[in-house]
N, C-alpha and C. Protein backbone atom coordinates (compact mmCIF):
# COMPACT_ATOMS: atom_id res chain seq x y z
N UNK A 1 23.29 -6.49 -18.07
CA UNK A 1 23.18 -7.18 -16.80
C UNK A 1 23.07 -6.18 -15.65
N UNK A 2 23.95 -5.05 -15.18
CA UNK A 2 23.97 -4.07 -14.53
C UNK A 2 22.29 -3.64 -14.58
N UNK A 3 21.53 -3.15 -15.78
CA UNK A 3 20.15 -2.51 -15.93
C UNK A 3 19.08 -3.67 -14.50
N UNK A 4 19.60 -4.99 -14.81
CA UNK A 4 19.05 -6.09 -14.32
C UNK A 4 18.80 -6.08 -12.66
N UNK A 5 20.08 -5.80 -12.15
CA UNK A 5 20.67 -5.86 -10.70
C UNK A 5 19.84 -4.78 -10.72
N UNK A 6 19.91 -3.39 -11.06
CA UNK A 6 19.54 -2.73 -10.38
C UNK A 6 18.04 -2.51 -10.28
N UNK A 7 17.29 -2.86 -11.06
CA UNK A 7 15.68 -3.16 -11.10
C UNK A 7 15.33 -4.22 -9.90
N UNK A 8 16.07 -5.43 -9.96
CA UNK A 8 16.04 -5.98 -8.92
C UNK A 8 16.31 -5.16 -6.84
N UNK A 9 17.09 -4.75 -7.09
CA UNK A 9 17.31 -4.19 -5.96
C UNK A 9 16.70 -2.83 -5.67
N UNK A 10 15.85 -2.18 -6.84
CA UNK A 10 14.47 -1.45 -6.33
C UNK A 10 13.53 -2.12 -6.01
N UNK A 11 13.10 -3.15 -6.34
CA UNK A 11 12.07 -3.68 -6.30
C UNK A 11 12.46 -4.32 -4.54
N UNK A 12 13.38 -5.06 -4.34
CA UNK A 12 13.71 -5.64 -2.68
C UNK A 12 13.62 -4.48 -2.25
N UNK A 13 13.93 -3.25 -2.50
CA UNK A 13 13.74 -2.09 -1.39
C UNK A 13 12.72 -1.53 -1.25
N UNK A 14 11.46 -1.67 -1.87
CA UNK A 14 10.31 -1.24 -2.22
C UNK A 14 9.49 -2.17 -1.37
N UNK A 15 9.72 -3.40 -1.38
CA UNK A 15 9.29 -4.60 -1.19
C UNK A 15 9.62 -4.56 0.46
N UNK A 16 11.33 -4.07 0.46
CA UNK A 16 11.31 -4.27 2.54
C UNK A 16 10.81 -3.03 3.01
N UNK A 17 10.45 -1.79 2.37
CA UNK A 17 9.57 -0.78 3.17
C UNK A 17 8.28 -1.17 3.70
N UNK A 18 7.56 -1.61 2.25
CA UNK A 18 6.14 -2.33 2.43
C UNK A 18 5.78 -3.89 3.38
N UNK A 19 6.78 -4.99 3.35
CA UNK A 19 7.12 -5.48 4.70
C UNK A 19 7.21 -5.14 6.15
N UNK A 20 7.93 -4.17 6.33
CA UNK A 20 8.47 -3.56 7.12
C UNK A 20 7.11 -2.80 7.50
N UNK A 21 6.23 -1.75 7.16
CA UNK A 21 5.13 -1.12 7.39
C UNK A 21 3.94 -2.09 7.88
N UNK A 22 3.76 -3.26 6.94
CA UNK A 22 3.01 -4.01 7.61
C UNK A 22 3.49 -4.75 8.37
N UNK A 23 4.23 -5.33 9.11
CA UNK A 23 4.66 -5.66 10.15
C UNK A 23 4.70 -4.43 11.51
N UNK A 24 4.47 -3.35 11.11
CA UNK A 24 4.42 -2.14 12.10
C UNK A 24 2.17 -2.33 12.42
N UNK A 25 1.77 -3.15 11.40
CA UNK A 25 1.04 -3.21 11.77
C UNK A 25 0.20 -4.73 12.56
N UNK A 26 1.32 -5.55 12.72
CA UNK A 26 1.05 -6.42 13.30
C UNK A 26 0.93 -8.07 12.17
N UNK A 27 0.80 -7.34 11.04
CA UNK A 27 0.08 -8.63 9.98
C UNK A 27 1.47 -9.37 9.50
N UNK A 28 1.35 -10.16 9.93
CA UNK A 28 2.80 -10.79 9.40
C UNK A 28 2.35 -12.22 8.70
N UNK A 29 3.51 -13.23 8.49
CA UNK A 29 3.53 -14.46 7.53
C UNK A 29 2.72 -15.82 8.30
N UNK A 30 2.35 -15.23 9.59
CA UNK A 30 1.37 -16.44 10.43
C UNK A 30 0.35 -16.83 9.67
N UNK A 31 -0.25 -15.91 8.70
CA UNK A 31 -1.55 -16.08 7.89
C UNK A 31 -1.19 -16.24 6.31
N UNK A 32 -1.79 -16.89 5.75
CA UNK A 32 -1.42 -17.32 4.61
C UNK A 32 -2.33 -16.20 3.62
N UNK A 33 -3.32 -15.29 4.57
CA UNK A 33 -3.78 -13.64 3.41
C UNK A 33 -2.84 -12.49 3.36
N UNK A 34 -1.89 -13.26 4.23
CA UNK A 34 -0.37 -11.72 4.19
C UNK A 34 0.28 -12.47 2.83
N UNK A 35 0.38 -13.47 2.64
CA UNK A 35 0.80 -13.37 1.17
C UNK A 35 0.13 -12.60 -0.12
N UNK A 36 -0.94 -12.69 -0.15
CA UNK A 36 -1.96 -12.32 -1.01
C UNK A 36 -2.11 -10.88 -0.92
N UNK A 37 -1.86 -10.70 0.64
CA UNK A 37 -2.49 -9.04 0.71
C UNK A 37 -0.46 -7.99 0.56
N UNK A 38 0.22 -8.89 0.67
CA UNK A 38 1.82 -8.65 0.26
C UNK A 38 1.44 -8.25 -1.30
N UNK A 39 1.12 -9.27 -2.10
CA UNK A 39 1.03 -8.67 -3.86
C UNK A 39 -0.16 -7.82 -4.33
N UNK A 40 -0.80 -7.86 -2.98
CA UNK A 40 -2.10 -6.78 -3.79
C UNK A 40 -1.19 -5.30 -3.61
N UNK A 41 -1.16 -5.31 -2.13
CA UNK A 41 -0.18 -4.10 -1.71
C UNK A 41 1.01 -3.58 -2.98
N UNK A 42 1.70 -4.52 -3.37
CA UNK A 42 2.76 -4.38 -3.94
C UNK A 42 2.10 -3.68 -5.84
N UNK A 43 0.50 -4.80 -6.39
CA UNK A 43 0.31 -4.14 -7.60
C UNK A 43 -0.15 -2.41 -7.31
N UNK A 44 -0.68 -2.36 -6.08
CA UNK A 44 -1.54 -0.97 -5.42
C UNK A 44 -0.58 0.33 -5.41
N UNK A 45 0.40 -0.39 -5.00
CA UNK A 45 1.43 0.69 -4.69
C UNK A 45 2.62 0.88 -5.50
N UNK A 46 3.12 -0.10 -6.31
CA UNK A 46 4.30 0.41 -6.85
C UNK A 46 3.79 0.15 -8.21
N UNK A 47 2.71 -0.36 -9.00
CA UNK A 47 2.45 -0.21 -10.21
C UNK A 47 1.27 1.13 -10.34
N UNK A 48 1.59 1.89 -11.41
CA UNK A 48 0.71 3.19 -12.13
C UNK A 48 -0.65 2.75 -12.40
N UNK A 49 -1.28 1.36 -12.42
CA UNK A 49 -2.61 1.27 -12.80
C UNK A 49 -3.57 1.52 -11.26
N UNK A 50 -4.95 1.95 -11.72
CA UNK A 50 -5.58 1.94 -10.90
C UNK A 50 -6.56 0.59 -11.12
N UNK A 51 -6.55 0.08 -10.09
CA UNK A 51 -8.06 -0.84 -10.20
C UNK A 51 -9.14 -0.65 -9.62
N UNK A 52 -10.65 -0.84 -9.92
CA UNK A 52 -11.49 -0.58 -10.79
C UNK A 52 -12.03 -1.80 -9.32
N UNK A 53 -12.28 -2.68 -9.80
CA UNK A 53 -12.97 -3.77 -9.28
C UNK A 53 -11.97 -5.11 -8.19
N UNK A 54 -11.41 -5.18 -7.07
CA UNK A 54 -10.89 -6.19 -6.78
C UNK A 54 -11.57 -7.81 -7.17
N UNK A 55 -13.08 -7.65 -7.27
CA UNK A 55 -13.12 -9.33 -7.46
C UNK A 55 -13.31 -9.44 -9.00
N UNK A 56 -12.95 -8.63 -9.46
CA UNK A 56 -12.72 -8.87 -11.18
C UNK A 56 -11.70 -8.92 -12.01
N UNK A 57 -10.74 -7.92 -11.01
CA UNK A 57 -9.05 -7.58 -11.69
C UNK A 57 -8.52 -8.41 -10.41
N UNK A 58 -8.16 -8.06 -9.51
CA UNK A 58 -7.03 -8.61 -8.28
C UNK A 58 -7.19 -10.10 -8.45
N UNK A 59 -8.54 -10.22 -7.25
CA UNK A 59 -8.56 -11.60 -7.03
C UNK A 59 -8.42 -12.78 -7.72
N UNK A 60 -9.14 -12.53 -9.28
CA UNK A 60 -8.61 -13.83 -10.23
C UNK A 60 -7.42 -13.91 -10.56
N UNK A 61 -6.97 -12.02 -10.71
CA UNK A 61 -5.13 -12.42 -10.74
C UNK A 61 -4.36 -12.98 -9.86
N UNK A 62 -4.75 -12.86 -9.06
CA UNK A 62 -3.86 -13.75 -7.53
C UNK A 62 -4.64 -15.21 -7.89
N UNK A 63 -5.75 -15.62 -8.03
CA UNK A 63 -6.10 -17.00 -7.70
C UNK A 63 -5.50 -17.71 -8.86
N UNK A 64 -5.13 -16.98 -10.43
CA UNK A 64 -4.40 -17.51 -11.09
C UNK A 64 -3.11 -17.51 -10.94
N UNK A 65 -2.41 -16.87 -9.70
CA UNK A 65 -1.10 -16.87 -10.09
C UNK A 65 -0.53 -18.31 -9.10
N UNK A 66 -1.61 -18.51 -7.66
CA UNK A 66 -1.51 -18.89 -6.24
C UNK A 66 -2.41 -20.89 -7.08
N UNK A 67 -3.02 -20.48 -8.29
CA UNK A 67 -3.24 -21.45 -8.61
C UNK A 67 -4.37 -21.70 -7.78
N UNK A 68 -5.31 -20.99 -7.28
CA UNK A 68 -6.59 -21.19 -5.84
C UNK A 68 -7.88 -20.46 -6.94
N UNK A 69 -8.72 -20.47 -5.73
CA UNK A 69 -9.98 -20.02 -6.35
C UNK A 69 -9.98 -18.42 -5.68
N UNK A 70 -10.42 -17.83 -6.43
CA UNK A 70 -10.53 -16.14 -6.19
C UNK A 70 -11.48 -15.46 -4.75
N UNK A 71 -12.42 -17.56 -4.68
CA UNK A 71 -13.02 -16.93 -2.91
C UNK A 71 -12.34 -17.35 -2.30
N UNK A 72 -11.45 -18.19 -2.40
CA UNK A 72 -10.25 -18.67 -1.44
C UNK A 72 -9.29 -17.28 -1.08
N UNK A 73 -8.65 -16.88 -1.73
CA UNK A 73 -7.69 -15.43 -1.91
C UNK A 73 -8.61 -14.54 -0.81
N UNK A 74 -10.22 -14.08 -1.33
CA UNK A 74 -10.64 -13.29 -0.64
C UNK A 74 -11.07 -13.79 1.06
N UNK A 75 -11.57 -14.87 1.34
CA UNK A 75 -11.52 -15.62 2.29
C UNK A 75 -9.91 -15.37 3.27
N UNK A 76 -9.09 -15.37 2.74
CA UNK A 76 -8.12 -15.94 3.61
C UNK A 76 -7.60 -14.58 3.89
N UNK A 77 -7.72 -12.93 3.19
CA UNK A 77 -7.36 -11.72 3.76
C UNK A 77 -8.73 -11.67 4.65
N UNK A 78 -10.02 -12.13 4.68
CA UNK A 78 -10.78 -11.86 5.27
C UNK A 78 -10.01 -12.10 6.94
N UNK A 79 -9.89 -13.68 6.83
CA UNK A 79 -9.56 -14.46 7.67
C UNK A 79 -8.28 -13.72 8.50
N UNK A 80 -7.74 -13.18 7.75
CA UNK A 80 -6.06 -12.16 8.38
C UNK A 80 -7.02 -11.34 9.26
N UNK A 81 -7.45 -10.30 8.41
CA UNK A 81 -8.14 -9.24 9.35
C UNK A 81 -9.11 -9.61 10.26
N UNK A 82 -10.39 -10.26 10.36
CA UNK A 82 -10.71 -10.94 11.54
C UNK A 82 -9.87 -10.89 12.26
N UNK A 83 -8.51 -11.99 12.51
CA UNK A 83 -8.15 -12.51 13.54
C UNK A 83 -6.95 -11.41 14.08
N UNK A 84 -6.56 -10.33 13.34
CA UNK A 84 -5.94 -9.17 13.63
C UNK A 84 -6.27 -7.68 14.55
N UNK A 85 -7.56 -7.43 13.86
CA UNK A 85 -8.97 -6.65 14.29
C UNK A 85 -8.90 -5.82 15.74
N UNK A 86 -8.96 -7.15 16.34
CA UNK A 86 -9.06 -6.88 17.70
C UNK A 86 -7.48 -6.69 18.49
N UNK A 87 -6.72 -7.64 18.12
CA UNK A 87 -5.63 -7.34 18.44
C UNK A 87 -4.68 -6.08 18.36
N UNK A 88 -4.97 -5.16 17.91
CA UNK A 88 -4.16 -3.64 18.04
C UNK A 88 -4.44 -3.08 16.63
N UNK A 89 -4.98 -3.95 15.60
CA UNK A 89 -5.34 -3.53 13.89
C UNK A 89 -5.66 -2.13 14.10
N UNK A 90 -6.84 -2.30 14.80
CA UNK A 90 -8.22 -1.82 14.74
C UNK A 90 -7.63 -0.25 15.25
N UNK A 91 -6.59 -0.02 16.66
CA UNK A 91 -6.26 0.83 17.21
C UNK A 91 -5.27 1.35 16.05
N UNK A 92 -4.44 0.68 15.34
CA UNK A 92 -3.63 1.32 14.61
C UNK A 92 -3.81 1.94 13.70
N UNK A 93 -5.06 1.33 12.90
CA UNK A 93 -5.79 2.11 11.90
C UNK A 93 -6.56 3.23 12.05
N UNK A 94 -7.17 3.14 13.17
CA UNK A 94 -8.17 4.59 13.53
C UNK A 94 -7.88 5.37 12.94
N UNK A 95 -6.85 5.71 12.40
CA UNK A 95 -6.53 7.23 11.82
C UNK A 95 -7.09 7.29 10.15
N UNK A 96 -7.72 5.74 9.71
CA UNK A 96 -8.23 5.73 8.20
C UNK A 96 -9.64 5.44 8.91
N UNK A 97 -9.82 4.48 9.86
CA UNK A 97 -11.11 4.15 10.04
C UNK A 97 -11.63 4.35 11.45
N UNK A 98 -12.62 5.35 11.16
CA UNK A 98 -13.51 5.32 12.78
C UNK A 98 -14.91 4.96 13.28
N UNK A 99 -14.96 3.87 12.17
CA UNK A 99 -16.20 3.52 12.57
C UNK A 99 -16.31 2.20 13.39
N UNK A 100 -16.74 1.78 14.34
CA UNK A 100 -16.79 0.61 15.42
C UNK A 100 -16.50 -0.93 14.71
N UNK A 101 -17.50 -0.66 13.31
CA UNK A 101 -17.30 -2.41 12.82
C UNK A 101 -16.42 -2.37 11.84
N UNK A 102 -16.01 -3.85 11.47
CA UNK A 102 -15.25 -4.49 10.62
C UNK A 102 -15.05 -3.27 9.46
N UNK A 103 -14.31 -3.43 8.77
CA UNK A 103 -14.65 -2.85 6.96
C UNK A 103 -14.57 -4.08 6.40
N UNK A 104 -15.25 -4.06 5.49
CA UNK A 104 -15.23 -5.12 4.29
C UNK A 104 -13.73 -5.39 3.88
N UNK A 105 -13.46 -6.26 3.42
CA UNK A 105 -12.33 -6.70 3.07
C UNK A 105 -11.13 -5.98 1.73
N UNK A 106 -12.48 -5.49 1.12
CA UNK A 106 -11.66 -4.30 0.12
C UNK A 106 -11.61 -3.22 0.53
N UNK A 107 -12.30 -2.66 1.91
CA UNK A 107 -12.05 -1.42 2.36
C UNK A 107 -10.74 -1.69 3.59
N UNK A 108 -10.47 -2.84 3.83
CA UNK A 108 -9.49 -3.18 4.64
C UNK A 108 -8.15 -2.89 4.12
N UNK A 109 -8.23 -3.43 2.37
CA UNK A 109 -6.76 -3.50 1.95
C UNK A 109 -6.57 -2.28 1.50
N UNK A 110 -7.95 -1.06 1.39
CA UNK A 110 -7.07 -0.24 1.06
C UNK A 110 -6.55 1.04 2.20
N UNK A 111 -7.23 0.74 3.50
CA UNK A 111 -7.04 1.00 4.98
C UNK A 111 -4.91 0.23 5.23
N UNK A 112 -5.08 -0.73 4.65
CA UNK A 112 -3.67 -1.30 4.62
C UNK A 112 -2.35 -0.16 3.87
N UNK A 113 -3.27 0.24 2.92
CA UNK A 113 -2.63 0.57 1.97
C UNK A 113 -2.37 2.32 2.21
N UNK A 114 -3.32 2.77 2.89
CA UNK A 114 -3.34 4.16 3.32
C UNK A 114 -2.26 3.97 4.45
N UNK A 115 -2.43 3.30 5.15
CA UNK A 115 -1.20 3.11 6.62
C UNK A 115 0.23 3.25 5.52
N UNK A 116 0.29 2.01 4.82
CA UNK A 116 1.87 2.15 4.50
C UNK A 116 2.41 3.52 3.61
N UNK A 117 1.74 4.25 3.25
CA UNK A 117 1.75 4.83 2.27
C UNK A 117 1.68 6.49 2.91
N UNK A 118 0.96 6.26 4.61
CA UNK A 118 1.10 7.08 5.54
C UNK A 118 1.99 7.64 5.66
N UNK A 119 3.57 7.16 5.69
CA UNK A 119 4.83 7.53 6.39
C UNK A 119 5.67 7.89 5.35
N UNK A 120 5.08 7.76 4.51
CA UNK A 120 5.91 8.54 2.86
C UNK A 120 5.55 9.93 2.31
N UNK A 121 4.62 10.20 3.20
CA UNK A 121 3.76 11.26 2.72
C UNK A 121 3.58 12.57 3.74
């Protein structure tokens, strides 16, 4: 039981850094792609696999887990970043991205993923 607790309580501390970072970036639970982009973050960063393809590995894994369709999942981080973008995203990220337009949505999460992963490093 002890082995149990304590797997658990790496994982909440792992879990409130990566919270905690994206909320330094503004993306919080208003949008229903901070859930989605919460477990991509979380397989990206604290599991050893690399992935290969998001709309072949991620997205069906989330649309099977969320029970949705895999353009729904990608749609709705789209939909986060859009409506984030302009609001201070865009300034906070500069330091991964300097180019004027959008990034695609898989170059977004892993722009997400370079930020949190920023302050550990």
């Amino acid at each position: 039981m002890g082995k149990k607790i304590q797997e658990y309580q790496e994982k909440v501390s792992k879990n409130y850094f990566l919270l905690k970072r994206m909320g330094d970036l503004g993306i919080t639970n208003e949008y229903i792609g901070y859930y989605y982009l919460v477990d991509i973050m979380d397989m990206l960063i604290n599991e050893a696999k690399t992935y290969r393809s998001f709309s072949k590995e991620l997205f069906p894994y989330l649309a099977k887990k969320y029970n949705k369709n895999q353009c729904t999942i990608e749609r709705n981080i789209r939909n986060l970043r859009d409506k984030r973008w302009n609001r201070g995203l865009k300034n906070k990220l500069s330091k991964f991205w300097n180019n004027e337009k959008k990034p695609s949505c898989c170059k977004f999460i892993y722009l997400v993923k370079n930020f949190v992963l920023d302050d550990i490093s």
